[in-house]
Protein backbone atom coordinates (compact mmCIF):
# COMPACT_ATOMS: atom_id res chain seq x y z
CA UNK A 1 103.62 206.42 45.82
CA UNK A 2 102.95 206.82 50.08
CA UNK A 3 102.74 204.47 52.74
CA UNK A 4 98.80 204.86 52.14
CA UNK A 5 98.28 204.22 48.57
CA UNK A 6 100.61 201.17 48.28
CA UNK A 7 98.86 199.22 50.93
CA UNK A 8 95.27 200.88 48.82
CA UNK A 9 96.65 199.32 46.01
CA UNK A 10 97.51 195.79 47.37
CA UNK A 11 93.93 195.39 49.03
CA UNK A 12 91.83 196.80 46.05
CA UNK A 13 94.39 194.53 43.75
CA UNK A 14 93.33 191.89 45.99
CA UNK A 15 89.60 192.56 46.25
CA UNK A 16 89.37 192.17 42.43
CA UNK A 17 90.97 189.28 42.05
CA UNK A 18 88.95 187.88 44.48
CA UNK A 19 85.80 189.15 42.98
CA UNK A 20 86.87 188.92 39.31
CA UNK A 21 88.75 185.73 39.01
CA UNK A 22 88.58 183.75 42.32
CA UNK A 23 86.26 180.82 40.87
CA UNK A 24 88.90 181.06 37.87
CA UNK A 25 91.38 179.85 40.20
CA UNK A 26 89.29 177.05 42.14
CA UNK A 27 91.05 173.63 42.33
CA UNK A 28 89.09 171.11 42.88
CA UNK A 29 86.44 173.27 44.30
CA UNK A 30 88.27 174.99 46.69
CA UNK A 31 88.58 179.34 45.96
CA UNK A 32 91.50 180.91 47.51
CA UNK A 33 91.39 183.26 50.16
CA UNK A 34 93.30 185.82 47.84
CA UNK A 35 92.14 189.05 49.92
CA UNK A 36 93.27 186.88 53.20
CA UNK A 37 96.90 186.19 51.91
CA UNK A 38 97.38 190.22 50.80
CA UNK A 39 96.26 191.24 54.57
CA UNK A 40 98.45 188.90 55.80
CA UNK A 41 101.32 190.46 53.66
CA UNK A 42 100.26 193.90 54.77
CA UNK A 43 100.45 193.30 58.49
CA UNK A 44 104.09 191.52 58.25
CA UNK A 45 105.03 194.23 56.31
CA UNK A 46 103.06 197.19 57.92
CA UNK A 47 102.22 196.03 61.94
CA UNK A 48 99.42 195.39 63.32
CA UNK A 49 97.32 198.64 63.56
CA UNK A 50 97.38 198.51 59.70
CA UNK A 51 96.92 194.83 59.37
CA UNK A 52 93.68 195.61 61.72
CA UNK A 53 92.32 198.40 59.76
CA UNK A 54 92.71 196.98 56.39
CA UNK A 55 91.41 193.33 57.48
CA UNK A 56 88.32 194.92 58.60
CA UNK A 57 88.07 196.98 55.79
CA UNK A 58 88.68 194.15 53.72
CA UNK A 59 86.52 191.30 55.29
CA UNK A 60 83.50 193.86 55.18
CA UNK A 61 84.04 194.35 51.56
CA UNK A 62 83.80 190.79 50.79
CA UNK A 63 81.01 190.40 53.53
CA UNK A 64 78.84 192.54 52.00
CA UNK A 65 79.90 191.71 48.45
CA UNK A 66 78.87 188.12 48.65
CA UNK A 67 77.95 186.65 51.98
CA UNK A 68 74.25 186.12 53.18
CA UNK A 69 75.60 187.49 56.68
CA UNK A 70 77.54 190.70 57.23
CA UNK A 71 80.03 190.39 59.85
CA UNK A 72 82.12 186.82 60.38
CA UNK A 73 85.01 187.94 57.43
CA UNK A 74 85.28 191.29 58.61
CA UNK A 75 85.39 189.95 62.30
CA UNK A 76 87.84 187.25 61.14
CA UNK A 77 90.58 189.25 59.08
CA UNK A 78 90.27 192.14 61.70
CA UNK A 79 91.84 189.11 63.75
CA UNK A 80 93.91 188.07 61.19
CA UNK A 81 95.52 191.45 60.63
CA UNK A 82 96.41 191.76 63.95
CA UNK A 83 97.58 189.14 64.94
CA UNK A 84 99.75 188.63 61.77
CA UNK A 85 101.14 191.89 62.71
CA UNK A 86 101.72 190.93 66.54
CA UNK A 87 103.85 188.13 65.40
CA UNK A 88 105.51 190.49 62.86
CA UNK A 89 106.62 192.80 65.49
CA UNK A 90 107.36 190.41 67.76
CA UNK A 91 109.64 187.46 65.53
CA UNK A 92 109.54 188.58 62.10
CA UNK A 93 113.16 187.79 60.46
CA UNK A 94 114.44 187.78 56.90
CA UNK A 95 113.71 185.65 54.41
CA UNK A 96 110.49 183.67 52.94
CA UNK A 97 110.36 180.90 55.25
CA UNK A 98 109.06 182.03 58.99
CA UNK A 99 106.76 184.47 56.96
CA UNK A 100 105.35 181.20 55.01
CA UNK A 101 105.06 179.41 58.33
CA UNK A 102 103.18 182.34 59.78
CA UNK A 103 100.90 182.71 57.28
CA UNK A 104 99.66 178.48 57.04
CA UNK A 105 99.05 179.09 60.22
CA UNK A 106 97.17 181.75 60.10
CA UNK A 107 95.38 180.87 57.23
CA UNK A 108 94.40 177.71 58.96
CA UNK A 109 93.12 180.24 62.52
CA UNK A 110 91.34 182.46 60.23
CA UNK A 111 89.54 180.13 58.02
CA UNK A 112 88.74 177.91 61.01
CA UNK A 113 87.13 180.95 62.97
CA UNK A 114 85.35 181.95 59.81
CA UNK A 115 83.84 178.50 59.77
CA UNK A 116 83.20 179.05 63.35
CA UNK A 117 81.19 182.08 63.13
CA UNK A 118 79.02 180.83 60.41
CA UNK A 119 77.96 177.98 62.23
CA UNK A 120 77.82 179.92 65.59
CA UNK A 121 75.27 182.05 62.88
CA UNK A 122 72.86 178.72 62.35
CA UNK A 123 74.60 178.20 59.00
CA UNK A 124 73.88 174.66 58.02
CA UNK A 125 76.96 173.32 57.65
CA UNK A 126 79.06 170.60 58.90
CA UNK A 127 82.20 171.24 60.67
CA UNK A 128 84.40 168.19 59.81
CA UNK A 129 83.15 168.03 55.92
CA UNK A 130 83.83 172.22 55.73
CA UNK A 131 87.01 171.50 57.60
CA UNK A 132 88.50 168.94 55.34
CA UNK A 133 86.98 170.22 52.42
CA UNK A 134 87.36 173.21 52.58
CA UNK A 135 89.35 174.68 55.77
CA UNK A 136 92.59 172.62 54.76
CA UNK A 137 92.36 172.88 50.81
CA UNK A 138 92.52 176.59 51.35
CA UNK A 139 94.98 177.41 53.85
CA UNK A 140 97.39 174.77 50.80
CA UNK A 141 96.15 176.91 48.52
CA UNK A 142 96.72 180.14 50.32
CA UNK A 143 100.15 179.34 51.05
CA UNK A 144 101.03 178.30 47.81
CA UNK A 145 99.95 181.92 46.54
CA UNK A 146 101.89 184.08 48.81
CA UNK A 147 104.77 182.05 48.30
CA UNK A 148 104.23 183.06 44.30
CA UNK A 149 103.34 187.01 45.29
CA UNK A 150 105.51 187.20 48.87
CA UNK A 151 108.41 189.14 47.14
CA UNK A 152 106.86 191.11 44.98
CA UNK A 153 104.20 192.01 47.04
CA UNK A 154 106.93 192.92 50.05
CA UNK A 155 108.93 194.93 48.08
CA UNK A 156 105.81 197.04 46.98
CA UNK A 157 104.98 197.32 49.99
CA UNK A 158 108.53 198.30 51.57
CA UNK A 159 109.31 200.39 48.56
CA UNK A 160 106.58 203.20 50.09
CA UNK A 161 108.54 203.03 53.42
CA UNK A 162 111.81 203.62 52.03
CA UNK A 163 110.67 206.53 49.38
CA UNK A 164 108.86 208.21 52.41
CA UNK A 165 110.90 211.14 53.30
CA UNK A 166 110.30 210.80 57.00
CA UNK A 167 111.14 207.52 56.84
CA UNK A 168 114.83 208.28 55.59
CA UNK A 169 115.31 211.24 58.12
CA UNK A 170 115.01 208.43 60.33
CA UNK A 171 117.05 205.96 59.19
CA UNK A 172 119.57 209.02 59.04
């Protein structure tokens, strides 16, 4: 399998889950951000340019598959790619730890921009109650899951880099 069709894989993989079974997985209310914590994964794994692309591609997806207004979850994991894929290039190390670390945190920007946006949008919604209810539940949550998929995930993702004959020239 390419470069291409394993990070294709992981984001469609994602998207159903998300669709499919994402109020199957609510805890106490709270949905995780499944499509979020597989664009994170792409962009350590991948950069930023293909963190970018696929958050957009993804957020849209799930903007126009069930949000009233098109726009704030393609706007915020275009974000999220990138700058999950910034910090990739820039401190990413072995291990499960820093990548955890990176991804609460980003979690937390992302769903706090989302939250953001909607309100910026005259959604009527208030920020504290989201933020506590919701905002901080899900970044837990989200961080609990990629800790579950991180390796497996990873090593999907990596195994396409290290089957890609270019890829081997180079490390030649």
């Amino acid at each position: 399998m390419g470069r291409l069709s394993t990070t294709v894989c992981t984001i469609l993989a994602a998207l159903l889950l998300q669709i499919m079974f994402g109020s199957a997985f609510a805890v106490a209310g709270v949905t995780p951000n499944i499509v979020m914590v597989a664009v994170i994964l792409i962009a350590f794994v991948r950069g930023s340019t293909e963190g970018t692309i696929i958050g957009f591609i993804a957020g849209l997806a799930l903007d126009f598959l069930g949000a009233v207004i098109v726009g704030p979850m393609a706007l915020t994991l275009t974000i999220t790619g990138f700058v999950a894929g910034i910090i990739r290039e820039q401190v990413f190390a072995g291990g499960w730890l820093l990548p955890m670390t990176v991804l609460g945190f980003a979690s937390l920007a992302s769903e706090t921009v989302y939250l953001l946006l909607l309100i910026a949008l005259g959604t009527p919604i208030g920020f504290f109650s989201s933020f506590f209810g919701t905002v901080l539940p899900s970044t837990l949550y989200a961080v609990v899951i990629a800790v579950i998929v991180f390796k497996p995930v990873t090593k999907f993702l990596r195994g396409a880099m290290t089957s890609d004959p270019d890829t081997v020239k180079r490390a030649k």
